[in-house]
PDB file of N, CA and C in Angstrom:
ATOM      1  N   UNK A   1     -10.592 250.474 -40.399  1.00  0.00           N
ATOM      2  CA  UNK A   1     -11.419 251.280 -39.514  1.00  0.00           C
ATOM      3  C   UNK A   1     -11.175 252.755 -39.852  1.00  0.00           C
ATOM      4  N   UNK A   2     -12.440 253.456 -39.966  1.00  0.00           N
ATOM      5  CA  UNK A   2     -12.026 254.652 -40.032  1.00  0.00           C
ATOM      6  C   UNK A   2     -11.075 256.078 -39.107  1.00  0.00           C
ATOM      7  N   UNK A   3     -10.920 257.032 -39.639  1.00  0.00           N
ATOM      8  CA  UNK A   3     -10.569 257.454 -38.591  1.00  0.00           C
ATOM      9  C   UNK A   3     -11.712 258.090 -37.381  1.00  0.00           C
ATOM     10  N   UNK A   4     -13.003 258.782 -37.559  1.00  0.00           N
ATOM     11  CA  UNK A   4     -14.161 258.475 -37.080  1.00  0.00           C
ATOM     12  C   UNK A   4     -14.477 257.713 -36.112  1.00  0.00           C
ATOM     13  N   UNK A   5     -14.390 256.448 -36.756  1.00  0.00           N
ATOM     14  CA  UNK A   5     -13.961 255.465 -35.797  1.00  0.00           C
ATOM     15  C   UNK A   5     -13.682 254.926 -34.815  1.00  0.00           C
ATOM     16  N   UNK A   6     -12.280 255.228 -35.332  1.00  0.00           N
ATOM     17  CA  UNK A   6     -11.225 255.103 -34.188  1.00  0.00           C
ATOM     18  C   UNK A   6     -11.529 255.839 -32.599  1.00  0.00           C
ATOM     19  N   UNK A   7     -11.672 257.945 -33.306  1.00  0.00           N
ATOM     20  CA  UNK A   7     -11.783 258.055 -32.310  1.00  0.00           C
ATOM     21  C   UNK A   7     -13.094 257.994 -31.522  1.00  0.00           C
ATOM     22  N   UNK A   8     -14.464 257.651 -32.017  1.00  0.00           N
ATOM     23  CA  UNK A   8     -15.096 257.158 -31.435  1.00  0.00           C
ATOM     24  C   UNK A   8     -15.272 255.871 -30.415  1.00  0.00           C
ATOM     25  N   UNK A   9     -13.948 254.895 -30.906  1.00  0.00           N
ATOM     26  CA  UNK A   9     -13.909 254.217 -30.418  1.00  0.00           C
ATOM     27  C   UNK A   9     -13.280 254.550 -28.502  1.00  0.00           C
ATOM     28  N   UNK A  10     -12.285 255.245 -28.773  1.00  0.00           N
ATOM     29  CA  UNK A  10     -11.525 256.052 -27.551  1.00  0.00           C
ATOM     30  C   UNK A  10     -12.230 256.594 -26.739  1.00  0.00           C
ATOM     31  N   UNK A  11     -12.947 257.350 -27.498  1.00  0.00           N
ATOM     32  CA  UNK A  11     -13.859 257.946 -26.259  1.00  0.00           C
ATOM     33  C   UNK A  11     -15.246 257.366 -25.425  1.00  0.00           C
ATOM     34  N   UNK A  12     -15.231 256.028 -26.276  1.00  0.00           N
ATOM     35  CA  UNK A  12     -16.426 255.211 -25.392  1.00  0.00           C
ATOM     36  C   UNK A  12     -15.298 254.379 -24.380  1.00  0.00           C
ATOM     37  N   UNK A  13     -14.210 254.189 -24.837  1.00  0.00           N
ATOM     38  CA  UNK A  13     -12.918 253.532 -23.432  1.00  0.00           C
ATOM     39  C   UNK A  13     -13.313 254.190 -22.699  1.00  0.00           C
ATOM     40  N   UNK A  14     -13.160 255.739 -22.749  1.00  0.00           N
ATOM     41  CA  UNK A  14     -12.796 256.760 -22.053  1.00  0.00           C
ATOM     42  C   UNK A  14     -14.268 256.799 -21.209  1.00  0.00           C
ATOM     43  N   UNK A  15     -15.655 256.977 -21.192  1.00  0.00           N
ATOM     44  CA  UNK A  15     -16.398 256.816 -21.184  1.00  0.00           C
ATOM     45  C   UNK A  15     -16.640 255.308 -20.105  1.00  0.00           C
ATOM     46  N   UNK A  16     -16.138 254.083 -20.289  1.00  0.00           N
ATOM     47  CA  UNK A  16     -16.249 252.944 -19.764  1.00  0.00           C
ATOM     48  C   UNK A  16     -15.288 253.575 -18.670  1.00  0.00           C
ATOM     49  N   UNK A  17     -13.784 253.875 -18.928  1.00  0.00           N
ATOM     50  CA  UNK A  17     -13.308 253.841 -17.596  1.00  0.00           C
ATOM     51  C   UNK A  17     -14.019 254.912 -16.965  1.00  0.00           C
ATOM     52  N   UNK A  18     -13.940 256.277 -17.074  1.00  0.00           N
ATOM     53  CA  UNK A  18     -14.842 256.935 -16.373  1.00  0.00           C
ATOM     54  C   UNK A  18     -16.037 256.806 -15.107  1.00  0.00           C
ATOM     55  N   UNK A  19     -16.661 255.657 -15.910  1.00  0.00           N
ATOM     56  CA  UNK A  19     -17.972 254.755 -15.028  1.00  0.00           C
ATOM     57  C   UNK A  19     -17.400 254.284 -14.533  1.00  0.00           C
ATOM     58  N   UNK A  20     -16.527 253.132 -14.108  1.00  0.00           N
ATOM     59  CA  UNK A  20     -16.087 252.346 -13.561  1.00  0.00           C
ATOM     60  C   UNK A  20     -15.066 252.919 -12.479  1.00  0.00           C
ATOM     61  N   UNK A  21     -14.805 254.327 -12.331  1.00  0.00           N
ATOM     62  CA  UNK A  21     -13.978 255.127 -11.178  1.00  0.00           C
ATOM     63  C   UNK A  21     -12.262 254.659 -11.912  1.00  0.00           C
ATOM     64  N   UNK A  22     -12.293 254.555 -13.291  1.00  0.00           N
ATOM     65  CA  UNK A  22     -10.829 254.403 -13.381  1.00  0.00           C
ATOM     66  C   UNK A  22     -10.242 256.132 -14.673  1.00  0.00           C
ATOM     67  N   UNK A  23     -10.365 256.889 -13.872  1.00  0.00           N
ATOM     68  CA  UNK A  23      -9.962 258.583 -14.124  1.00  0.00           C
ATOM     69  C   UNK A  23      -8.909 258.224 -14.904  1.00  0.00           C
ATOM     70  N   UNK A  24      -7.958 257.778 -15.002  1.00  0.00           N
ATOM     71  CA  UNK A  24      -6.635 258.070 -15.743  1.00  0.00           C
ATOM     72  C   UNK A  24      -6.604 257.057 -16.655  1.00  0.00           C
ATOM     73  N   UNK A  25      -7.501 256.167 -16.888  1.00  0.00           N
ATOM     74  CA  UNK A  25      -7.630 255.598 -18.125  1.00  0.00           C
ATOM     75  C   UNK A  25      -8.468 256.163 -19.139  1.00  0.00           C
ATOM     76  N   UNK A  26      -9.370 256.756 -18.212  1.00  0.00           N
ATOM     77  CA  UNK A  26     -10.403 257.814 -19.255  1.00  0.00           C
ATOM     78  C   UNK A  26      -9.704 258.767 -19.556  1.00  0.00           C
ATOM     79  N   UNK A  27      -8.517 259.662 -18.633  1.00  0.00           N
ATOM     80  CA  UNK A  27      -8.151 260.629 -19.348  1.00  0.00           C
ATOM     81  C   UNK A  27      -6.693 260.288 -20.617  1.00  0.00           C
ATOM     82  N   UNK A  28      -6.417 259.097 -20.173  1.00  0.00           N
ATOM     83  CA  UNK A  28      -5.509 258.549 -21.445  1.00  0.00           C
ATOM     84  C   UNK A  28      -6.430 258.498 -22.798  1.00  0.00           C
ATOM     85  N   UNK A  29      -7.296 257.755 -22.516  1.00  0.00           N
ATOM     86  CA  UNK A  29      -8.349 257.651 -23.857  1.00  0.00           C
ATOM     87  C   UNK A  29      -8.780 258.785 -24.689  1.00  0.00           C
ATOM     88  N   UNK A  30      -8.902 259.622 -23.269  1.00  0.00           N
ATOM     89  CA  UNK A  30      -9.485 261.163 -24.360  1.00  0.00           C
ATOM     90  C   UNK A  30      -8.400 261.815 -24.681  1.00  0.00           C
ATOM     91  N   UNK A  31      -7.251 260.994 -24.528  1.00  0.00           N
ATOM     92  CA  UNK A  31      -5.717 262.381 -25.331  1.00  0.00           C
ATOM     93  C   UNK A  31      -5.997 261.227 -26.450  1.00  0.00           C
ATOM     94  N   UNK A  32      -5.756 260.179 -26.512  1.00  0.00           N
ATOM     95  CA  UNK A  32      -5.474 259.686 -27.151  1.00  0.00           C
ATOM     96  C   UNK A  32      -6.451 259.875 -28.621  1.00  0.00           C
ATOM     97  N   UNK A  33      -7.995 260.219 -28.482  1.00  0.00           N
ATOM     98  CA  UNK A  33      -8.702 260.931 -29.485  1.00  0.00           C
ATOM     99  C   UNK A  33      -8.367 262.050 -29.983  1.00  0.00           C
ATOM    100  N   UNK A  34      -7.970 263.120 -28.503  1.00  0.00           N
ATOM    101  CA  UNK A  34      -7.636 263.864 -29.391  1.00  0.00           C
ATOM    102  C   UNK A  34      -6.626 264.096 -30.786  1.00  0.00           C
ATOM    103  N   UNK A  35      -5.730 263.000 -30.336  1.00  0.00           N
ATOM    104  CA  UNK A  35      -4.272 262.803 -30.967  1.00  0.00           C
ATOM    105  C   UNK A  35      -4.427 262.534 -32.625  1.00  0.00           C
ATOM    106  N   UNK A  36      -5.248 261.179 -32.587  1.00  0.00           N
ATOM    107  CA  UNK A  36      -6.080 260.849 -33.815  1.00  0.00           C
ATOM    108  C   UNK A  36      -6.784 261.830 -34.695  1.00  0.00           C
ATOM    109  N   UNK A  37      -7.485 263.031 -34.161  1.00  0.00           N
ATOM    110  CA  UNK A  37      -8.081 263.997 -34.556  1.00  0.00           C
ATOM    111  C   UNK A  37      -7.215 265.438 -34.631  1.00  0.00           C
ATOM    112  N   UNK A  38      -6.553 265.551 -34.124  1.00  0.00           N
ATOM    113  CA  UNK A  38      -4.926 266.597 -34.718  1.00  0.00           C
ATOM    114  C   UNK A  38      -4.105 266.201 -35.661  1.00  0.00           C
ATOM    115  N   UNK A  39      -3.992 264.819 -35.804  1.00  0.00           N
ATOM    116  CA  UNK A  39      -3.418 264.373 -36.952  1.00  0.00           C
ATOM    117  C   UNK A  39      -3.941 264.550 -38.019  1.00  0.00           C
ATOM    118  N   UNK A  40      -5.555 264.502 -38.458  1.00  0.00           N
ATOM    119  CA  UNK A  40      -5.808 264.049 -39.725  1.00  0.00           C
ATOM    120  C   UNK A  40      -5.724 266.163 -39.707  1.00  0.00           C
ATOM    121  N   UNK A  41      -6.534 266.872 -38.776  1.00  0.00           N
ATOM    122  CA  UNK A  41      -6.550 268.106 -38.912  1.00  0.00           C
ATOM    123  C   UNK A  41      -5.213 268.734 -39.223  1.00  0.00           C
ATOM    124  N   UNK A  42      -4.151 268.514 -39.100  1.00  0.00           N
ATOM    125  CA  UNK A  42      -2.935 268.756 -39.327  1.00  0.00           C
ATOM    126  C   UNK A  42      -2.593 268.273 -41.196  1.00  0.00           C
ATOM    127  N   UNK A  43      -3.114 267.334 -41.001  1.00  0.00           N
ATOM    128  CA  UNK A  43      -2.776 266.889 -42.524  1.00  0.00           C
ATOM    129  C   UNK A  43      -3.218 267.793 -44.090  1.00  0.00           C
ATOM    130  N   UNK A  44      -4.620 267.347 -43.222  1.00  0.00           N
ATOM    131  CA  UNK A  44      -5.812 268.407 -43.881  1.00  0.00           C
ATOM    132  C   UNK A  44      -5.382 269.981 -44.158  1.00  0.00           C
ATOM    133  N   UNK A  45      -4.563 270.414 -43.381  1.00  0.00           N
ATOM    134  CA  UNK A  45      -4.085 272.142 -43.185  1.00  0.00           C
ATOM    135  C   UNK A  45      -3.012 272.269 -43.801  1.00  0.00           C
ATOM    136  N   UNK A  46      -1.904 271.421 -44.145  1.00  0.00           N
ATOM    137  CA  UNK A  46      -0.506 271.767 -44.181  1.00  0.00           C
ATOM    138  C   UNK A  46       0.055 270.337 -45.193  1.00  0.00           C
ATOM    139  N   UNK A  47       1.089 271.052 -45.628  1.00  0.00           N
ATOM    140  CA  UNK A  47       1.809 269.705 -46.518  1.00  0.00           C
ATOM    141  C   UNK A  47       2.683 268.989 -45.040  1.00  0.00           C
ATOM    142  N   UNK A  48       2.980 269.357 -43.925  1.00  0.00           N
ATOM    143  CA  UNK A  48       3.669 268.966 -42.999  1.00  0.00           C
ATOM    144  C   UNK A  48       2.589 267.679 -42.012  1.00  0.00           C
ATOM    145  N   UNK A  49       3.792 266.827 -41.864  1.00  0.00           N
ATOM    146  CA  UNK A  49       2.782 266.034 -40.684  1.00  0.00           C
ATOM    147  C   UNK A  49       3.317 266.124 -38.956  1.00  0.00           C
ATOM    148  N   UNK A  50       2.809 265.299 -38.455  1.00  0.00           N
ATOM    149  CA  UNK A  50       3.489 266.158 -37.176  1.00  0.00           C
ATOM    150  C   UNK A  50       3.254 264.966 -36.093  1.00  0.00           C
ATOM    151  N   UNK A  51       3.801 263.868 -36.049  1.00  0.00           N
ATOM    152  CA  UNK A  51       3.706 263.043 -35.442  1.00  0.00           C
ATOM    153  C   UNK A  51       4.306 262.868 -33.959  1.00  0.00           C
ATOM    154  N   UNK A  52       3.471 262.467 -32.828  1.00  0.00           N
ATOM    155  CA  UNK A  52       4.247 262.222 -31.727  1.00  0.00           C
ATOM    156  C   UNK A  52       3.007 261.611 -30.811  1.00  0.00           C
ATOM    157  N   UNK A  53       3.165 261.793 -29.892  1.00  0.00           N
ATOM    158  CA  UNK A  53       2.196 260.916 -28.937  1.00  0.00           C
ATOM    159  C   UNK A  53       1.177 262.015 -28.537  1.00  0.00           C
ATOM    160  N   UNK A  54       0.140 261.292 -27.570  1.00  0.00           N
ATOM    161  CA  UNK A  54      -0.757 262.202 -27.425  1.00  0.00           C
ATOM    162  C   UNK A  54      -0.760 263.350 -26.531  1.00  0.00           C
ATOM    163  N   UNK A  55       0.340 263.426 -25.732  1.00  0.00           N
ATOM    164  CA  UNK A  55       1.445 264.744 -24.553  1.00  0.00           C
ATOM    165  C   UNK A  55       1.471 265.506 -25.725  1.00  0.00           C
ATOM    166  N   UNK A  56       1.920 265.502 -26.489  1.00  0.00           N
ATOM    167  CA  UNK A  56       3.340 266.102 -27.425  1.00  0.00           C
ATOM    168  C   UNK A  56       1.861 266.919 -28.765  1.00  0.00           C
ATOM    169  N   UNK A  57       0.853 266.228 -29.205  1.00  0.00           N
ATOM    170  CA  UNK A  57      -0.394 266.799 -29.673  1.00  0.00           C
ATOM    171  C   UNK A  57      -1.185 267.551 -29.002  1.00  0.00           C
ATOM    172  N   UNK A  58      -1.519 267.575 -27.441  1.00  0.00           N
ATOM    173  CA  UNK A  58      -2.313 268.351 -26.584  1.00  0.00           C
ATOM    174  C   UNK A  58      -1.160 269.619 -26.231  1.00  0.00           C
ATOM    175  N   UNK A  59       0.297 269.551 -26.391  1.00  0.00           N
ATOM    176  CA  UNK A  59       0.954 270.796 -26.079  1.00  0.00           C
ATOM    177  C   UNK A  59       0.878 271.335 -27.771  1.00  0.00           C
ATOM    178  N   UNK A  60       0.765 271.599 -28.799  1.00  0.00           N
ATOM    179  CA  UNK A  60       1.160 271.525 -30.077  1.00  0.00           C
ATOM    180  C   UNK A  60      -0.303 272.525 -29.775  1.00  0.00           C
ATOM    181  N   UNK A  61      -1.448 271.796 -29.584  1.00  0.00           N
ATOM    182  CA  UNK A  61      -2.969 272.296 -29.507  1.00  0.00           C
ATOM    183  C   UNK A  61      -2.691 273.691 -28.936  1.00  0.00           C
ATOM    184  N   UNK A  62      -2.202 273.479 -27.665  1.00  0.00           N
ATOM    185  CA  UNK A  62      -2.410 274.474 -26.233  1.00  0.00           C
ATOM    186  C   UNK A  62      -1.114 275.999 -27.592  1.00  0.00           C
ATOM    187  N   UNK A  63      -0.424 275.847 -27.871  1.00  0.00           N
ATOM    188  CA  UNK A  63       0.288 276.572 -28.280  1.00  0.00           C
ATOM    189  C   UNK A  63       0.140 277.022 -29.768  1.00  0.00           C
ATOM    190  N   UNK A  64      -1.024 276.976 -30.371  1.00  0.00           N
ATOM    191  CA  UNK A  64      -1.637 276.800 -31.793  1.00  0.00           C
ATOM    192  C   UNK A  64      -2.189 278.265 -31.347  1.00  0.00           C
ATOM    193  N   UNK A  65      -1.795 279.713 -31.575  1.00  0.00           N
ATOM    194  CA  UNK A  65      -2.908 280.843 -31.434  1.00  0.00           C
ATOM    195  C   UNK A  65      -3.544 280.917 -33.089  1.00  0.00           C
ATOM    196  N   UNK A  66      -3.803 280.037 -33.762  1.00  0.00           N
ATOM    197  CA  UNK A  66      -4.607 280.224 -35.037  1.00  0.00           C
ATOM    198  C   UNK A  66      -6.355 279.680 -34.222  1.00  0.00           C
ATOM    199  N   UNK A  67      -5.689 278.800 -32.820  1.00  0.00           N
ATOM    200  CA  UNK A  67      -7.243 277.962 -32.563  1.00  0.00           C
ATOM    201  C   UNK A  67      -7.808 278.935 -31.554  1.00  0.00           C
ATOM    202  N   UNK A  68      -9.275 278.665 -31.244  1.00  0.00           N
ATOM    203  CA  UNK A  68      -9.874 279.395 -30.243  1.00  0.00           C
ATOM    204  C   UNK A  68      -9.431 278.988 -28.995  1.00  0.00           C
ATOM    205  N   UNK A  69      -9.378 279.813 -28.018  1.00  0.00           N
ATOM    206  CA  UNK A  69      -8.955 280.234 -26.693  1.00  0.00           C
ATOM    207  C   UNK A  69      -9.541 278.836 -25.714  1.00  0.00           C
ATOM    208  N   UNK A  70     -10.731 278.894 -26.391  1.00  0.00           N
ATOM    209  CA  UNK A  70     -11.435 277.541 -25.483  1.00  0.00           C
ATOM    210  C   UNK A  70     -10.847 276.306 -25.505  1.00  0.00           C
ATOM    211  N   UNK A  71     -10.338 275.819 -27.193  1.00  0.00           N
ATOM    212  CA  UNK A  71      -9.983 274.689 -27.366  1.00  0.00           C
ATOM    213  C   UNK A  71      -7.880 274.654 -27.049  1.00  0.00           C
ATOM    214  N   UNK A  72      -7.663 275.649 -26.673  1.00  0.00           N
ATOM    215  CA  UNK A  72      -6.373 275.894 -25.660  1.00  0.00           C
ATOM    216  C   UNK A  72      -6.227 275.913 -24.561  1.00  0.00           C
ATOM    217  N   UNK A  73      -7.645 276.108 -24.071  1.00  0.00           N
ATOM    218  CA  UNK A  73      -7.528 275.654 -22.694  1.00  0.00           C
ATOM    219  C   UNK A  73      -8.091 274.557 -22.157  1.00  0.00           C
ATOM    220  N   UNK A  74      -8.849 274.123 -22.990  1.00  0.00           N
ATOM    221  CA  UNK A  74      -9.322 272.079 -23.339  1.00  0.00           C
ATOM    222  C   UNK A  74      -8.105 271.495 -23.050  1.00  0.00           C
ATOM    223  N   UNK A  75      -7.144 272.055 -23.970  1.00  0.00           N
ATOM    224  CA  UNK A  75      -6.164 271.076 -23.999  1.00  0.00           C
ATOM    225  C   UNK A  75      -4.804 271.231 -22.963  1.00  0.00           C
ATOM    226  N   UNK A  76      -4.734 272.394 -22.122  1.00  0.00           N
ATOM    227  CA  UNK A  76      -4.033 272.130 -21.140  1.00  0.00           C
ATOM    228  C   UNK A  76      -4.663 271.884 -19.751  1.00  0.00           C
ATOM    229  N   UNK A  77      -5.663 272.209 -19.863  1.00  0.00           N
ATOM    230  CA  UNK A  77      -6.376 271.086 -18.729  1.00  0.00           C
ATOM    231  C   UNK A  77      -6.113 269.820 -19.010  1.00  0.00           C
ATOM    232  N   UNK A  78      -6.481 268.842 -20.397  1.00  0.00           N
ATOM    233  CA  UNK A  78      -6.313 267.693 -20.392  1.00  0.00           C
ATOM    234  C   UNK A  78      -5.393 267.229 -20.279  1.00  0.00           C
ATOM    235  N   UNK A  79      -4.320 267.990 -20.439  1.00  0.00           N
ATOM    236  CA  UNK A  79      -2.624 267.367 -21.071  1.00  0.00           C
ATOM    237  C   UNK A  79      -2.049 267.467 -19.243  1.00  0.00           C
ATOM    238  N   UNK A  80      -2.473 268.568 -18.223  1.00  0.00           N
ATOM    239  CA  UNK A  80      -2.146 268.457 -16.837  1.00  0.00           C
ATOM    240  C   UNK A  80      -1.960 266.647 -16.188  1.00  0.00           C
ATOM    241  N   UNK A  81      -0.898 266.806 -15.756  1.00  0.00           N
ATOM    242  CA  UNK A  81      -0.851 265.355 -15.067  1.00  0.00           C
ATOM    243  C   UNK A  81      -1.731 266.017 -13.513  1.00  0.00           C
ATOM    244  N   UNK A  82      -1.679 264.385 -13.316  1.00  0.00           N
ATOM    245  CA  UNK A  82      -2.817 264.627 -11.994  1.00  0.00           C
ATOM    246  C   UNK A  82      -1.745 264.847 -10.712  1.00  0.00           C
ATOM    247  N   UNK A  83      -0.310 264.714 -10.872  1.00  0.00           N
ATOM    248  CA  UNK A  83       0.277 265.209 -10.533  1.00  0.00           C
ATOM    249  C   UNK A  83       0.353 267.130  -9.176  1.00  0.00           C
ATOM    250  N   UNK A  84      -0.181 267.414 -10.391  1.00  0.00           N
ATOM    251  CA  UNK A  84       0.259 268.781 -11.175  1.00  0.00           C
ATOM    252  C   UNK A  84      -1.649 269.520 -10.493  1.00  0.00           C
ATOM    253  N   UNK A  85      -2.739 268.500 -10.751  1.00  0.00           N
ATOM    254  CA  UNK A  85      -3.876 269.153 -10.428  1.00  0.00           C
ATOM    255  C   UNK A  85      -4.844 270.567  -9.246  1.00  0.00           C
ATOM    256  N   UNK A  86      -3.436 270.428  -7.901  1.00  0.00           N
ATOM    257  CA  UNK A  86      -4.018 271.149  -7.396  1.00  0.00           C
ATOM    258  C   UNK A  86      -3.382 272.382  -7.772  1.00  0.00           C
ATOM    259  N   UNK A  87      -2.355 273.028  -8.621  1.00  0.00           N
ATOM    260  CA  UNK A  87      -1.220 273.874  -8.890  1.00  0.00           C
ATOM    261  C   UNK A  87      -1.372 274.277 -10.338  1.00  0.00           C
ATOM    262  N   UNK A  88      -2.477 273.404 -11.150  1.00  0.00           N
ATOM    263  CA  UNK A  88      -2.341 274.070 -11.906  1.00  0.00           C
ATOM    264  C   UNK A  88      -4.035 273.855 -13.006  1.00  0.00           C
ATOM    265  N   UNK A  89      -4.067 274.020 -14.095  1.00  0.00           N
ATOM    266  CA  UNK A  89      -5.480 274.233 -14.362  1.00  0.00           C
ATOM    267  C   UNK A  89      -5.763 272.479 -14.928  1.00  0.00           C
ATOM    268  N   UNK A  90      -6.616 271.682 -14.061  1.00  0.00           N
ATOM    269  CA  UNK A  90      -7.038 270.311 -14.303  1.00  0.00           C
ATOM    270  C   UNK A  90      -8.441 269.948 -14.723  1.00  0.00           C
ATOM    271  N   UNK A  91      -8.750 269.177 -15.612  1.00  0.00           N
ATOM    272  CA  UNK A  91      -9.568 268.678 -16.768  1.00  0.00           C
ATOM    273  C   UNK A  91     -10.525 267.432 -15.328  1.00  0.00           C
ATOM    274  N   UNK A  92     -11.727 268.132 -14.547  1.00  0.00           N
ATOM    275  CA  UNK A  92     -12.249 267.186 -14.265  1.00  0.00           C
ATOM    276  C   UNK A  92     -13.335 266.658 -15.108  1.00  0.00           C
ATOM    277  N   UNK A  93     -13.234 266.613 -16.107  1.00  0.00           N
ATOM    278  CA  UNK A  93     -14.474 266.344 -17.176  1.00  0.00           C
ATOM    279  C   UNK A  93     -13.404 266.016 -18.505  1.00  0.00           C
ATOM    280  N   UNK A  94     -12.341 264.716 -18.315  1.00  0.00           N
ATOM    281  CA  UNK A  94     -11.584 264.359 -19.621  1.00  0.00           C
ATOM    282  C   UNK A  94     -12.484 264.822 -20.673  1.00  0.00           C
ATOM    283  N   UNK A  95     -13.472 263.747 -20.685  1.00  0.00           N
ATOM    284  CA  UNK A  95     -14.419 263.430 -21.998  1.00  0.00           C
ATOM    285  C   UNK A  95     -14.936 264.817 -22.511  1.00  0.00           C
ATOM    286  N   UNK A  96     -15.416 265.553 -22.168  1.00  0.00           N
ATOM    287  CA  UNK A  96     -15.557 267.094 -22.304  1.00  0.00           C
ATOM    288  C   UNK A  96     -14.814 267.593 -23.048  1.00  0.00           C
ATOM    289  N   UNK A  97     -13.630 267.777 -22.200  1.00  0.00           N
ATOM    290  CA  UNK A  97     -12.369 268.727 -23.120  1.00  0.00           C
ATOM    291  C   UNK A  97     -12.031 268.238 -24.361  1.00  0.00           C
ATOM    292  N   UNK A  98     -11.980 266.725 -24.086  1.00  0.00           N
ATOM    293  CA  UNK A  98     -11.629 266.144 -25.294  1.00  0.00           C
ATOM    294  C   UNK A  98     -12.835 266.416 -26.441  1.00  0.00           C
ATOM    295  N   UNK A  99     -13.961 266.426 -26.102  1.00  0.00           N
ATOM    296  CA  UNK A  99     -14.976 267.179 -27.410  1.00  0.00           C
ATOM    297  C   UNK A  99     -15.265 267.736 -27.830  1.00  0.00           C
ATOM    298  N   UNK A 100     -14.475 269.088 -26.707  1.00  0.00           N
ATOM    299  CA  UNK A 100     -14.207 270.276 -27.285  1.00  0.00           C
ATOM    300  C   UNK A 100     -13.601 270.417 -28.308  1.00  0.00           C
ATOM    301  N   UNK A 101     -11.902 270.113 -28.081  1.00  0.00           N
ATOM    302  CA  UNK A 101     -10.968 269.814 -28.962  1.00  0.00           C
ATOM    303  C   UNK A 101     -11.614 269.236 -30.394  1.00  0.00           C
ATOM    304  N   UNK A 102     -11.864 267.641 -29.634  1.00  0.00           N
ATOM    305  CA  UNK A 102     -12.200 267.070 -31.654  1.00  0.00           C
ATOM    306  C   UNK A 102     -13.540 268.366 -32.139  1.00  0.00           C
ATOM    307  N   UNK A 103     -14.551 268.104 -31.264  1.00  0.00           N
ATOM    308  CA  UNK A 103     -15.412 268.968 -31.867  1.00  0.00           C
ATOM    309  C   UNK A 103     -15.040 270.405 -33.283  1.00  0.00           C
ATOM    310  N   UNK A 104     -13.923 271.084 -32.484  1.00  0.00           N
ATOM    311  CA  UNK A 104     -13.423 272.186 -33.492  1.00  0.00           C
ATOM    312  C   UNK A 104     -12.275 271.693 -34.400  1.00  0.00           C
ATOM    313  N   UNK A 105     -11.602 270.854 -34.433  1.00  0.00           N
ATOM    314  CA  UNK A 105     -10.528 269.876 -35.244  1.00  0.00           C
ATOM    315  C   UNK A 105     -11.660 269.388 -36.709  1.00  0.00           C
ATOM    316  N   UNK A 106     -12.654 268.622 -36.008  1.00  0.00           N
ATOM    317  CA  UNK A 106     -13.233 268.078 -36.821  1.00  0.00           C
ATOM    318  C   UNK A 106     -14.050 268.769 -37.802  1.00  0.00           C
ATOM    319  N   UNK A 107     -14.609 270.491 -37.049  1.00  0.00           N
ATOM    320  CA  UNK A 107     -15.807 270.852 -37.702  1.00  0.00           C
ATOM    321  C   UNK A 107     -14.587 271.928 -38.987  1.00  0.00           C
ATOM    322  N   UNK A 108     -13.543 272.429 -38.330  1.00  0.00           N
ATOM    323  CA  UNK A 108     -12.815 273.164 -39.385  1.00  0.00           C
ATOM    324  C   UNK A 108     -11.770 272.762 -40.452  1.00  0.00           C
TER     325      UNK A 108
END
């Protein structure tokens, strides 16, 4: 499967739970694209790889000042636990942020 794919595949999860009123499976799904799509962009940029889960890729994003401002704040909205939502800046539109993110991963 490609990587394409893949994260296409995530974000129609993300997408299904969404519809179905299940929020934190959609917003697992859309880190989890993004994660897939920082990796290959990481690869693509650098002889270094940079492996970890999809927390540990959405903070990596948020702290990247080479990326635009937008896709830093995509990603700490998304990476916010719901925890954390009324205190601090929360992603009510997973699928969004997350297309933000791949969107500029993918196009540069």
């Amino acid at each position: 499967m490609s990587i394409t794919d893949l994260i296409k595949r995530e974000l129609a999860a993300a997408e299904t739970a969404w519809k179905t009123g299940n929020d934190g499976k959609a917003r697992v799904c859309a880190r989890r694209a993004v994660a897939i799509a920082d990796e290959v962009w990481l690869e693509n940029r650098s002889d270094q790889t940079f492996r970890g889960d999809a927390m540990a890729h959405l903070r990596r994003i948020q702290q990247d000042l080479s990326l635009p401002v937008s896709v830093c704040e995509a990603a700490e909205r998304l990476s916010t636990a719901v925890t954390q939502k009324d205190s601090a800046p929360f992603s009510t539109d997973p699928i969004g942020d997350a297309g933000i993110i791949i969107g500029h991963l993918t196009v540069s």
